[in-house]
Protein backbone atom coordinates (compact mmCIF):
# COMPACT_ATOMS: atom_id res chain seq x y z
CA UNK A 1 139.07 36.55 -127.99
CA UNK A 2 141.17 39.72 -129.02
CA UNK A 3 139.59 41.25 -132.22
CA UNK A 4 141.33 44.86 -133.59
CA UNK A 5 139.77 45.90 -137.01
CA UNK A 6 141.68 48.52 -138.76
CA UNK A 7 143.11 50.21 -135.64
CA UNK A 8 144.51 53.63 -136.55
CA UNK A 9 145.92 55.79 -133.94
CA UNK A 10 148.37 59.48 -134.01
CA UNK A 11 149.96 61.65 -131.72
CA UNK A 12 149.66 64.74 -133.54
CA UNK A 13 151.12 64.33 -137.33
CA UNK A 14 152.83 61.24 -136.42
CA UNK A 15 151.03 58.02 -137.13
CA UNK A 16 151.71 55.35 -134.37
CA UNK A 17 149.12 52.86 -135.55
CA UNK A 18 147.90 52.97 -139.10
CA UNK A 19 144.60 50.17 -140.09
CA UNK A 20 145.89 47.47 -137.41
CA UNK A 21 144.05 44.82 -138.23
CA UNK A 22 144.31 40.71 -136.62
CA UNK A 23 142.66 38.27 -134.16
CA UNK A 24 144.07 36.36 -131.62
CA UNK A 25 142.06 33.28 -130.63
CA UNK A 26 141.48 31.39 -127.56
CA UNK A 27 144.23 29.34 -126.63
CA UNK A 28 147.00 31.31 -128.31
CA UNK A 29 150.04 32.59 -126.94
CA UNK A 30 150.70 35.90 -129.71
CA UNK A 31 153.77 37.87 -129.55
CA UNK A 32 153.59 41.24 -130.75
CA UNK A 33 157.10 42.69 -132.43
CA UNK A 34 159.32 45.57 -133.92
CA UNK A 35 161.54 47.53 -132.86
CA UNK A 36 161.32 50.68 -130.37
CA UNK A 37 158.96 53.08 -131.59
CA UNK A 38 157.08 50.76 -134.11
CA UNK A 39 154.01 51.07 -132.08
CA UNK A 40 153.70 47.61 -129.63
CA UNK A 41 153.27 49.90 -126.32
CA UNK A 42 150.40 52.05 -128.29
CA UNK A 43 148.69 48.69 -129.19
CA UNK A 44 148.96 47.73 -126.12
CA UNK A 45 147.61 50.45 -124.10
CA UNK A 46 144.45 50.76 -126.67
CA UNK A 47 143.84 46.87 -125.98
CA UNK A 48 143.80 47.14 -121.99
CA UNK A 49 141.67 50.62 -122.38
CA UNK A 50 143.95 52.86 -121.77
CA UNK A 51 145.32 54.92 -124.51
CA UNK A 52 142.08 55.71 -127.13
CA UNK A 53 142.52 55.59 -130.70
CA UNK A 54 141.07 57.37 -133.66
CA UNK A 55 139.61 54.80 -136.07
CA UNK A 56 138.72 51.02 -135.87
CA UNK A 57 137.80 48.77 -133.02
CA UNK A 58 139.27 46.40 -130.42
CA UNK A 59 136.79 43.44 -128.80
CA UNK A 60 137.70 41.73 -126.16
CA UNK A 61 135.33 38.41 -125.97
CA UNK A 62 132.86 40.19 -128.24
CA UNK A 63 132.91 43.59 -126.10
CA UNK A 64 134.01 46.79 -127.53
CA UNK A 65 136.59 48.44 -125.40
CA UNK A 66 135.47 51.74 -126.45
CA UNK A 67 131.87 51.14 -125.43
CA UNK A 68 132.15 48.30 -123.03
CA UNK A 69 135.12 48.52 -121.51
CA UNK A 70 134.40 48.15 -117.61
CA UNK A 71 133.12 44.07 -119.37
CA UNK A 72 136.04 43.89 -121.08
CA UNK A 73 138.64 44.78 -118.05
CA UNK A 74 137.21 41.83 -116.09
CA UNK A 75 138.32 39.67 -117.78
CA UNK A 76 141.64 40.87 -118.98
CA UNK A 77 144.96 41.44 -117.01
CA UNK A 78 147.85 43.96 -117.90
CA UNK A 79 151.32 43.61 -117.19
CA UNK A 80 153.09 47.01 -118.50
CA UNK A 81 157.02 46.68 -119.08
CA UNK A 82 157.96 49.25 -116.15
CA UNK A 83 155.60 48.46 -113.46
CA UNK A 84 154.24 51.48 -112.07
CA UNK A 85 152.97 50.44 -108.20
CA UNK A 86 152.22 51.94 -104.86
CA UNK A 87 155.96 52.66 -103.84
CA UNK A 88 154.96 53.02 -99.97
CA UNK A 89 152.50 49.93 -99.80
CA UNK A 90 153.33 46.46 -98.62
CA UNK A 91 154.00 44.23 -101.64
CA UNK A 92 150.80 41.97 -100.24
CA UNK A 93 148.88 44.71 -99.59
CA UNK A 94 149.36 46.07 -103.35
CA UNK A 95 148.22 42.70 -104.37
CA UNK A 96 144.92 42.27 -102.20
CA UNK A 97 144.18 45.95 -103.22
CA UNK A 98 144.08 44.77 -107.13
CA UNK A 99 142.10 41.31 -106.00
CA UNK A 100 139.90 43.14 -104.39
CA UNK A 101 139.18 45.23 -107.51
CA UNK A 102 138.70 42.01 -108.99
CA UNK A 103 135.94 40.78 -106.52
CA UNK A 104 138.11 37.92 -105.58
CA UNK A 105 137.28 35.39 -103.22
CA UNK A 106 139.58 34.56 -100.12
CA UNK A 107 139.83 31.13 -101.10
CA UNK A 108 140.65 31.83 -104.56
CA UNK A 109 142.98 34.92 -103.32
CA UNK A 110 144.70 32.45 -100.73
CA UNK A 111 145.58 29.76 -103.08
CA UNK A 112 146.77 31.87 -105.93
CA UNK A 113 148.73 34.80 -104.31
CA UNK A 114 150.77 31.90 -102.74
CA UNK A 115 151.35 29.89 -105.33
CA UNK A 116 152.65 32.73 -107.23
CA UNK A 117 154.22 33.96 -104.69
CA UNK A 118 156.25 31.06 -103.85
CA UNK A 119 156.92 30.11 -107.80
CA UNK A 120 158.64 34.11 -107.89
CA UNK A 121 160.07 33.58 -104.41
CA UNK A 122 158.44 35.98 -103.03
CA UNK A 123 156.79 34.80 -100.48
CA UNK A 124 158.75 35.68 -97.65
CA UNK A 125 159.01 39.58 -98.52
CA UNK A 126 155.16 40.21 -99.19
CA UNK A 127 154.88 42.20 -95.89
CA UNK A 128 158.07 44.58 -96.98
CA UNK A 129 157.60 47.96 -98.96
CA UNK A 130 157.80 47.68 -102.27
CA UNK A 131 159.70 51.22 -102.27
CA UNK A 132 162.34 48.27 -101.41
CA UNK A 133 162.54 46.02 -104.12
CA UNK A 134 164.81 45.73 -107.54
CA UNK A 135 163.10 46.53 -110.81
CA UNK A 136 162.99 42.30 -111.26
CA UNK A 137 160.73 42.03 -107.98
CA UNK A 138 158.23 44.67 -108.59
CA UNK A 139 157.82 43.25 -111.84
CA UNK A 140 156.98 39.74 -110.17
CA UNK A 141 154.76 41.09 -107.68
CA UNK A 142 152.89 43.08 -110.96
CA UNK A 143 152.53 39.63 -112.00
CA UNK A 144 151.62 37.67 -108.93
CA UNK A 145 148.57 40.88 -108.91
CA UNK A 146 147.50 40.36 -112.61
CA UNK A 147 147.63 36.14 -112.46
CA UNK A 148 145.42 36.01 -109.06
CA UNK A 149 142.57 36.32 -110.56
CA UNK A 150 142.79 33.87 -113.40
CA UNK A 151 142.46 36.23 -116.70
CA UNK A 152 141.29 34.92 -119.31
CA UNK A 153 143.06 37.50 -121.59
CA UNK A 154 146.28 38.50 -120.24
CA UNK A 155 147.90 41.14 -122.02
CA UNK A 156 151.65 41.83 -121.25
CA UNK A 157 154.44 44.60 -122.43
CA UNK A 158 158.21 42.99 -122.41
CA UNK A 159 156.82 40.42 -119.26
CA UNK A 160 160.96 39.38 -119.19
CA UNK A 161 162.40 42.43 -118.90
CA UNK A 162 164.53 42.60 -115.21
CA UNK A 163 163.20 38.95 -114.40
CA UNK A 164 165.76 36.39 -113.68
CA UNK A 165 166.29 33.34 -115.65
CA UNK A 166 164.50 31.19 -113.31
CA UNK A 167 161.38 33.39 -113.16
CA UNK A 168 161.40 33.48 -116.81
CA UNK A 169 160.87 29.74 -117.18
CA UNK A 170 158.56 29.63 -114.85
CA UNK A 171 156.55 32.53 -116.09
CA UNK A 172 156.91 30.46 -119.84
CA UNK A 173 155.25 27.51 -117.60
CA UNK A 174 152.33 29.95 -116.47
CA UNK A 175 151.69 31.12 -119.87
CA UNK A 176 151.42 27.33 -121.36
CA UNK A 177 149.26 26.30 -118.64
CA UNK A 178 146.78 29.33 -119.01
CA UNK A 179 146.69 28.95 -123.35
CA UNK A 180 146.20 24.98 -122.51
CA UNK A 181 143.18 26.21 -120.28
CA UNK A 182 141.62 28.26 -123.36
CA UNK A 183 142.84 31.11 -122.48
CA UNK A 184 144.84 34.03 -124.34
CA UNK A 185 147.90 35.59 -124.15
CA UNK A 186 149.30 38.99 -126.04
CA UNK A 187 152.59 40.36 -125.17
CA UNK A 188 155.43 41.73 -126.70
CA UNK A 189 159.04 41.21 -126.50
CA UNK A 190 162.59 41.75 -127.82
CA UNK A 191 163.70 38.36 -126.88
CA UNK A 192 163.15 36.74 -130.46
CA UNK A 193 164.72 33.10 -129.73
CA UNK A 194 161.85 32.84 -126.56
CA UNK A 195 158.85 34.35 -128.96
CA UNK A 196 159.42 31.39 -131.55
CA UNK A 197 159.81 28.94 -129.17
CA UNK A 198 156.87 29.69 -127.27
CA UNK A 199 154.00 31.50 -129.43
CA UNK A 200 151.23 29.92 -131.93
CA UNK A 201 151.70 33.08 -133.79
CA UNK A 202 153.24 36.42 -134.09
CA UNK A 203 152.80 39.81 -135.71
CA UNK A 204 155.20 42.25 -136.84
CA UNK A 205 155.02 45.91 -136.74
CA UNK A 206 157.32 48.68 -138.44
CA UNK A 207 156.47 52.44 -138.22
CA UNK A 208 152.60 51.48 -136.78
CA UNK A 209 152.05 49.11 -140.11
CA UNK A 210 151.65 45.29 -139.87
CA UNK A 211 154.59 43.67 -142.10
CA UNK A 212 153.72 40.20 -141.16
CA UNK A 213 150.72 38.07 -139.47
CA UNK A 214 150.04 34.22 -139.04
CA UNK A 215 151.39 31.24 -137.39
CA UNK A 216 155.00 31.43 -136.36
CA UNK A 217 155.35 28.74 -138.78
CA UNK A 218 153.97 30.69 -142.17
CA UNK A 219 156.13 33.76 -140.90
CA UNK A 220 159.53 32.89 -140.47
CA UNK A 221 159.50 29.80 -142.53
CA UNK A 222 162.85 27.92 -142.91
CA UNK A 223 164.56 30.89 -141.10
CA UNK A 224 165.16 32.07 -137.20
CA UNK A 225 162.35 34.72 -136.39
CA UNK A 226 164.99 36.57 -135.58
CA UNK A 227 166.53 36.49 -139.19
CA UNK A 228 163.23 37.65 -140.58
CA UNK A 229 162.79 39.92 -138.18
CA UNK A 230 166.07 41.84 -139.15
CA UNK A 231 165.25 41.16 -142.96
CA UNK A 232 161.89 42.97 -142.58
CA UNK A 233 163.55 45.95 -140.51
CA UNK A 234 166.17 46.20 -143.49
């Protein structure tokens, strides 16, 4: 479903991304990983469309982003790891505003927004500002907009950070039931012990290179990812 051949990308004489190159299927929950600066946000933003890049290519579904990409946004959703949104807008509002981007139906809109809703309890603030809400509840409400229209490649950038422990599991539930539908999910995260539990497989990224690729079982072996993790970053 995701496709990046030999993804190179630099900000001047720095090298962020240098020949990226993996698949992630249908069905698979990937976690992306290094350690600040290694490139995961880069990767991320080139995936969803929004950062370009200077060699290789990304498909989404067969679609090249470069050349395709308004095909290849339809189908994706992207949750970024500080969620930027419409300070002065109600939080419901926000969300009908990226459903209708979507072309959403009302029934479909209806049943998802409050199903979401509820599961992040936030169902009983969507008419409030989001100008007042935490960092964890403008995070859920990013969510509650990028889930409402069923994705079938969701794409997501630390998803735990500022989320309580409650809307953790539950987004952990959400991310089963969506690979268990066929569909895929990219994100990455610091949170090692939840990455292993959770994903099919995992890549790791130091200084915009891939160290490791494959099935979290062929990467970490008999260890904790998190012990090959900090092996790898020496």
């Amino acid at each position: 479903m995701i496709e990046i051949k030999n993804l190179s990308k630099s900000y001047g004489k720095k090298k962020a991304l240098d020949e990226v190159s993996f698949t992630v299927e249908s069905g698979e929950i990937f976690a992306f990983i290094g350690h600040n600066g290694a490139g995961k946000t880069t990767l991320i933003k080139a995936i969803v469309g929004i950062h370009e890049f200077d060699e290789g290519e990304i498909k989404i579904d067969g679609k090249s982003i470069k050349t395709q990409p308004i095909e290849c946004k339809k189908i994706m959703a992207y949750v970024p790891d500080n969620p930027e949104l419409y300070e002065n807008m109600k939080a419901i509002d926000y969300i009908n505003f990226i459903c209708d981007m979507y072309e959403i139906s009302e029934e479909k809109r209806k049943k998802n927004v409050e199903k979401y809703a509820k599961m992040f309890e936030l169902d009983e603030v969507l008419e409030n500002k989001i100008s007042s809400f935490s960092h964890g509840m403008k995070q859920k409400v990013a969510l509650i907009a990028a889930l409402a229209h069923e994705p079938k490649v969701l794409v997501m950038d630390e998803p735990f950070v500022g989320l309580d422990p409650k809307a953790i599991f539950d987004m952990k539930e959400v991310m089963k039931e969506i690979a268990e539908k066929g569909g895929t999910i990219f994100f990455s995260t610091h949170i090692l012990d939840v990455a292993e539990k959770l994903c099919s497989r995992v890549a790791i990224v130091k200084k915009g290179r891939l160290v490791k690729v494959g099935s979290m079982k062929s990467v970490k072996g008999d260890k904790s990812l998190e012990k090959v993790f900090l092996e790898l970053e020496g």
